[in-house]
Protein backbone atom coordinates (compact mmCIF):
# COMPACT_ATOMS: atom_id res chain seq x y z
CA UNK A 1 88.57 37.64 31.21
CA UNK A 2 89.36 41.48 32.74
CA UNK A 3 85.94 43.50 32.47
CA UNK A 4 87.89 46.07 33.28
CA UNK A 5 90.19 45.80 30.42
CA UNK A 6 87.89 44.11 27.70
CA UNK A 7 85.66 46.96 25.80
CA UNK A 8 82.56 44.52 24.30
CA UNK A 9 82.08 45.70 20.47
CA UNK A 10 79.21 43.77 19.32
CA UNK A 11 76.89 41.13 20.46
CA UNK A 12 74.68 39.34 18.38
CA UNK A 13 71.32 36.92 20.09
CA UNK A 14 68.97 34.73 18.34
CA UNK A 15 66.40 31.87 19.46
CA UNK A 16 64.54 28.96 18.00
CA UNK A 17 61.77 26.71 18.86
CA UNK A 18 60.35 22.97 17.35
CA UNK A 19 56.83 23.14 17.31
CA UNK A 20 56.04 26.43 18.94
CA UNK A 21 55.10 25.81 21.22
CA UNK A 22 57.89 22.56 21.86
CA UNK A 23 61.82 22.59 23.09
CA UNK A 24 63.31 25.79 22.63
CA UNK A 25 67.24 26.87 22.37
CA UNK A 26 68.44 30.33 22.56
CA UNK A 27 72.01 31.85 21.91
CA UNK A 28 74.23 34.79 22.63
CA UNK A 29 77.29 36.12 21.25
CA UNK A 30 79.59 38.98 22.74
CA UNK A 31 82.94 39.96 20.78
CA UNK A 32 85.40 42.00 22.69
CA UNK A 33 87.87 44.37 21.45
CA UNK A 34 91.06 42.05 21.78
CA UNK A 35 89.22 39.73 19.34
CA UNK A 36 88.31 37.20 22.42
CA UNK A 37 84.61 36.09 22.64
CA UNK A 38 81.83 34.63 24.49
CA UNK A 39 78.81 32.24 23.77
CA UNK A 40 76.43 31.55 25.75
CA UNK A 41 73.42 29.30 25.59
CA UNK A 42 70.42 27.69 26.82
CA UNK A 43 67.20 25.61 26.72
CA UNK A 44 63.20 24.89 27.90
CA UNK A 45 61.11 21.81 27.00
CA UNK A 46 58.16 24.01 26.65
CA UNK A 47 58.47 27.26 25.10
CA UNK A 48 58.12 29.49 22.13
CA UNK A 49 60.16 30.89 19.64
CA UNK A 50 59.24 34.78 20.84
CA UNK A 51 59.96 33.94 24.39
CA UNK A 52 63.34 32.01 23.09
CA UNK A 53 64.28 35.21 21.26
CA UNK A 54 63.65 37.29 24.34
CA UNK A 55 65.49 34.70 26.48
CA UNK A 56 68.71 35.36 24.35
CA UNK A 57 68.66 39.04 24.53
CA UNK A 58 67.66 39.10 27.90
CA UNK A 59 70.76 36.68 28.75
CA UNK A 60 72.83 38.25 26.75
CA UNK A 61 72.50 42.01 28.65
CA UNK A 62 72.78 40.59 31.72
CA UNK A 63 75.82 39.49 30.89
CA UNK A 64 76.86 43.08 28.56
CA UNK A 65 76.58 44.70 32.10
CA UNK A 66 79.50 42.90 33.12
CA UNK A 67 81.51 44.93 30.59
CA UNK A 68 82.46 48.10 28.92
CA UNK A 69 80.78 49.02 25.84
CA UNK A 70 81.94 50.80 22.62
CA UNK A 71 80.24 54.02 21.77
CA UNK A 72 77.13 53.14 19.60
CA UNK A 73 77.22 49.58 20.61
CA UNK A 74 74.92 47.65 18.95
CA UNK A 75 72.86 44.06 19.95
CA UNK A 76 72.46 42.36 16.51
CA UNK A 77 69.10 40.15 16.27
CA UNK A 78 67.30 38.95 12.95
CA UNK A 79 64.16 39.35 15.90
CA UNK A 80 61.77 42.46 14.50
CA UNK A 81 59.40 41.47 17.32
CA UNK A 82 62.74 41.82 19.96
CA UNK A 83 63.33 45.75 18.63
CA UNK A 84 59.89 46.39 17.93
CA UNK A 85 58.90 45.80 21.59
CA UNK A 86 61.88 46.60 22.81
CA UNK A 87 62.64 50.13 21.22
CA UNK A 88 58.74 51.51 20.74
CA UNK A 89 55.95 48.56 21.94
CA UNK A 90 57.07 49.21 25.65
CA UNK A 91 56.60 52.70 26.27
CA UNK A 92 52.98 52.70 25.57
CA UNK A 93 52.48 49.12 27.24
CA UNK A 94 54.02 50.92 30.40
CA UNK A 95 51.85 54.27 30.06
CA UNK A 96 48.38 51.65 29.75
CA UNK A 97 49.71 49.55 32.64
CA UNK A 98 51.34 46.98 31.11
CA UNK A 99 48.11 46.40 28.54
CA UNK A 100 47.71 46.84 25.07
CA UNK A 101 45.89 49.22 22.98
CA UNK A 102 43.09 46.73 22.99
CA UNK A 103 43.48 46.71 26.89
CA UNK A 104 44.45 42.86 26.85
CA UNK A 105 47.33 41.53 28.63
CA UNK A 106 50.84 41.28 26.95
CA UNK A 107 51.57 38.45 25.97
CA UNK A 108 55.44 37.26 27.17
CA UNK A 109 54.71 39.89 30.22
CA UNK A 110 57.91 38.30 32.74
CA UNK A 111 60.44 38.93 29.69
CA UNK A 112 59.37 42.02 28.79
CA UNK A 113 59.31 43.96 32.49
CA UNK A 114 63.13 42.06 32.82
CA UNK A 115 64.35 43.21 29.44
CA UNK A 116 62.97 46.92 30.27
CA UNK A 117 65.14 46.81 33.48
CA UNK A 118 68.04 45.62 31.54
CA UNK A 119 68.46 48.68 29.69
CA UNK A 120 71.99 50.07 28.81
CA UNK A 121 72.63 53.68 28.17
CA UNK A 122 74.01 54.11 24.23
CA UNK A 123 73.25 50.58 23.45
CA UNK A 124 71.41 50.31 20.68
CA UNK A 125 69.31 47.23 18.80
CA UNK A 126 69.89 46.68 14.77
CA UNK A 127 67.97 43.89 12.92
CA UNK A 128 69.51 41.97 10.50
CA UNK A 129 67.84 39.41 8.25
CA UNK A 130 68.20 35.53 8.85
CA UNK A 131 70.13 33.19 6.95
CA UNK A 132 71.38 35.58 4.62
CA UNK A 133 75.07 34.59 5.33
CA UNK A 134 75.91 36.97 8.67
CA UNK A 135 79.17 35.48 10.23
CA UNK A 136 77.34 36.58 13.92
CA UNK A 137 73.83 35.46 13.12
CA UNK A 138 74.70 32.36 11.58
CA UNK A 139 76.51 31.33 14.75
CA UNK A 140 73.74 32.47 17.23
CA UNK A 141 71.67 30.66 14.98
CA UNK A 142 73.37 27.20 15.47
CA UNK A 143 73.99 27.78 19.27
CA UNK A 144 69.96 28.42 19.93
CA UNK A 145 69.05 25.52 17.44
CA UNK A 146 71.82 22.83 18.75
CA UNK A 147 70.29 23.68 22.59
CA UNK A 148 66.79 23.33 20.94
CA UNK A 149 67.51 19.83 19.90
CA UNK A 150 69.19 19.04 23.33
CA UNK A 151 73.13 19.29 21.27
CA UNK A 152 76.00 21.45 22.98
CA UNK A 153 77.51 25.27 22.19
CA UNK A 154 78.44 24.99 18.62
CA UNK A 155 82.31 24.62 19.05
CA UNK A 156 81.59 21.01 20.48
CA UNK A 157 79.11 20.28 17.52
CA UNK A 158 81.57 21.48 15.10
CA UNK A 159 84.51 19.15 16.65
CA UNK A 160 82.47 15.99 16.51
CA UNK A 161 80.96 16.73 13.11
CA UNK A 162 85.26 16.64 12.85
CA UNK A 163 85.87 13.61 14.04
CA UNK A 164 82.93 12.15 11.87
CA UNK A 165 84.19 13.76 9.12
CA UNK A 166 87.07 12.29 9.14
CA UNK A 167 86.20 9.00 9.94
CA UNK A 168 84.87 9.10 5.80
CA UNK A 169 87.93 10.84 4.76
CA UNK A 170 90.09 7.45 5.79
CA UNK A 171 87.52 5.17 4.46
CA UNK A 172 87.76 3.30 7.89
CA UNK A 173 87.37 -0.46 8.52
CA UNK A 174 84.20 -1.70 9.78
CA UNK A 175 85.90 -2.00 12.93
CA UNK A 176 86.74 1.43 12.70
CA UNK A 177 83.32 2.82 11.84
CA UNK A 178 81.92 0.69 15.15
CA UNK A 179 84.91 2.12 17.52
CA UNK A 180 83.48 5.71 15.96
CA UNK A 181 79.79 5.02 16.52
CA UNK A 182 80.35 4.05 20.05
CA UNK A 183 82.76 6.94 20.98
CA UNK A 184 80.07 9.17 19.53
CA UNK A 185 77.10 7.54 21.08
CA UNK A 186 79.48 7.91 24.63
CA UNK A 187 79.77 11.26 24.17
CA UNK A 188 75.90 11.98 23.76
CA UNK A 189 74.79 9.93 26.62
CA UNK A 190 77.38 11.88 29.39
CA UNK A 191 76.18 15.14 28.24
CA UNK A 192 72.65 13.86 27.48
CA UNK A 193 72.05 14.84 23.95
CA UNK A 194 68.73 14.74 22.38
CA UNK A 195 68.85 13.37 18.69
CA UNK A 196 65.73 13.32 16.55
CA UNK A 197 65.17 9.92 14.13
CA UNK A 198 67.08 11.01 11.20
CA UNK A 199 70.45 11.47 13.08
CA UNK A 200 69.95 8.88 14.88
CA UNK A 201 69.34 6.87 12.10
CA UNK A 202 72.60 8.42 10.40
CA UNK A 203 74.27 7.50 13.52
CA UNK A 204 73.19 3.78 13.85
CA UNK A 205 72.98 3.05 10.22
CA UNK A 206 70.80 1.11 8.16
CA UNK A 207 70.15 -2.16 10.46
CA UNK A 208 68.52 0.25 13.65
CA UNK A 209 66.15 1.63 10.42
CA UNK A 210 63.15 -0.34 11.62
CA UNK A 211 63.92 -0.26 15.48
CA UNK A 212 63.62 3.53 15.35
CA UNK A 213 60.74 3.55 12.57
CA UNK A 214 58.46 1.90 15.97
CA UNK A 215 59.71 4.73 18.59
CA UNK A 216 60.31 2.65 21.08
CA UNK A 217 62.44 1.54 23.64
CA UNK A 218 65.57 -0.52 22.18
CA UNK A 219 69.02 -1.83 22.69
CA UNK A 220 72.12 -1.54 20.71
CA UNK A 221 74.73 -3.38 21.72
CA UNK A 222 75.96 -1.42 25.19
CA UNK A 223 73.28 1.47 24.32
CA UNK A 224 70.24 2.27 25.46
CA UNK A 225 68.14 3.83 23.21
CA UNK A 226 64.68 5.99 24.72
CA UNK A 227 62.41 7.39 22.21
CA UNK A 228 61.48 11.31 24.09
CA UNK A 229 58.39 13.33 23.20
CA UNK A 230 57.57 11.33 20.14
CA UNK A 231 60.24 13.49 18.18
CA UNK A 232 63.99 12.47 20.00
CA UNK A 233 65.94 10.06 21.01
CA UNK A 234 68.27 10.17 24.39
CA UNK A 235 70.96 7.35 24.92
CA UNK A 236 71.97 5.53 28.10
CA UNK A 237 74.88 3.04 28.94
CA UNK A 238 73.27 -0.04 29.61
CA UNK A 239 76.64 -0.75 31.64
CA UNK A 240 76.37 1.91 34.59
């Protein structure tokens, strides 16, 4: 992609956390002008959900620097504690020292003094509310919460959530559900997946209930299976 060429005309960040504290995800979105896009994505075993929404925007204007922006571009985030901080709580934390009004500390210190130095002229933060059907949220949404559970960028999710779809659309043989089960299970152990009990249990089926019910160690067939911090599940090829 040309920076030079591509004018950026809306980005959109959002991040999520299991157990706050617990694995995090976070997720950007930029949408250029030619209709083209980027999404970009990450994780941390042991986070919050605040630092996991300052993560994303943070990520996601280092990478807006890269680019030219629209006139009154806008950052989209469903974060009120992002904007709040970001457009007023900062200029009196700065004035006291980095402290608050109560002299403490501020909490999430690192992200704040690297979002404040990330500042673009014109660009501009607007809130919009969660899971009330946004196209952009929505999407930042699933990116931050598929790197929370350990999954991939949401166009990989989406493509085998295809393949299993369609696996029930062709009412396969039981030969054909296993050859589906292991591709599936292949493709989580390369990239490492984390899956928690229940999709693991959807994966598996109904004779691994009682195996994954005890969280521990088991085979399955050619699989590994390793119970990880008492909520997922990673897979290994007993064959390499």
């Amino acid at each position: 992609m040309n920076s030079k060429k591509n004018i950026a005309i809306e980005a959109a960040t959002d991040g999520a956390c299991s157990g706050n504290p617990g694995p995090g995800g976070w997720g950007g979105l930029i949408i250029f002008n030619d209709k083209s896009e980027i999404e970009i994505g990450g994780s941390e075993q042991n986070t919050t959900n605040n630092r996991m929404e300052l993560t994303a925007a943070i990520k996601t204007l280092e990478k807006l620097k890269n680019f030219q922006l629209k006139e009154n571009f806008k950052l989209r985030t469903d974060s009120k504690y992002v904007i709040e901080g970001y457009t007023k709580w900062i200029i009196n934390w700065k004035k006291n020292g980095w402290k608050t009004s109560s002299g403490k500390s501020v909490q999430n210190l690192d992200l704040w003094q690297k979002i404040d130095n990330l500042r673009i002229k014109g660009l501009e933060m607007e809130f919009v509310k969660g899971h009330s059907g946004d196209k952009q949220n929505e999407r930042v949404d699933l990116i931050a919460t598929n790197y929370c559970k350990g999954l991939p960028l949401g166009s990989e999710v989406k493509k085998l959530q295809k393949e299993r779809d369609f696996s029930k659309e062709i009412e396969p043989s039981e030969i054909q559900k296993l050859f589906t089960k292991n591709e599936l299970l292949e493709k989580f152990a390369e990239k490492k997946f984390f899956l928690n009990s229940s999709e693991l249990n959807e994966l598996l089926g109904k004779e691994s209930n009682v195996l994954i019910e005890k969280n521990e160690l088991f085979e399955w067939r050619n699989w590994r299976l390793i119970p990880k911090n008492q909520k997922y599940w990673i897979i290994e090829n007993t064959n390499i």
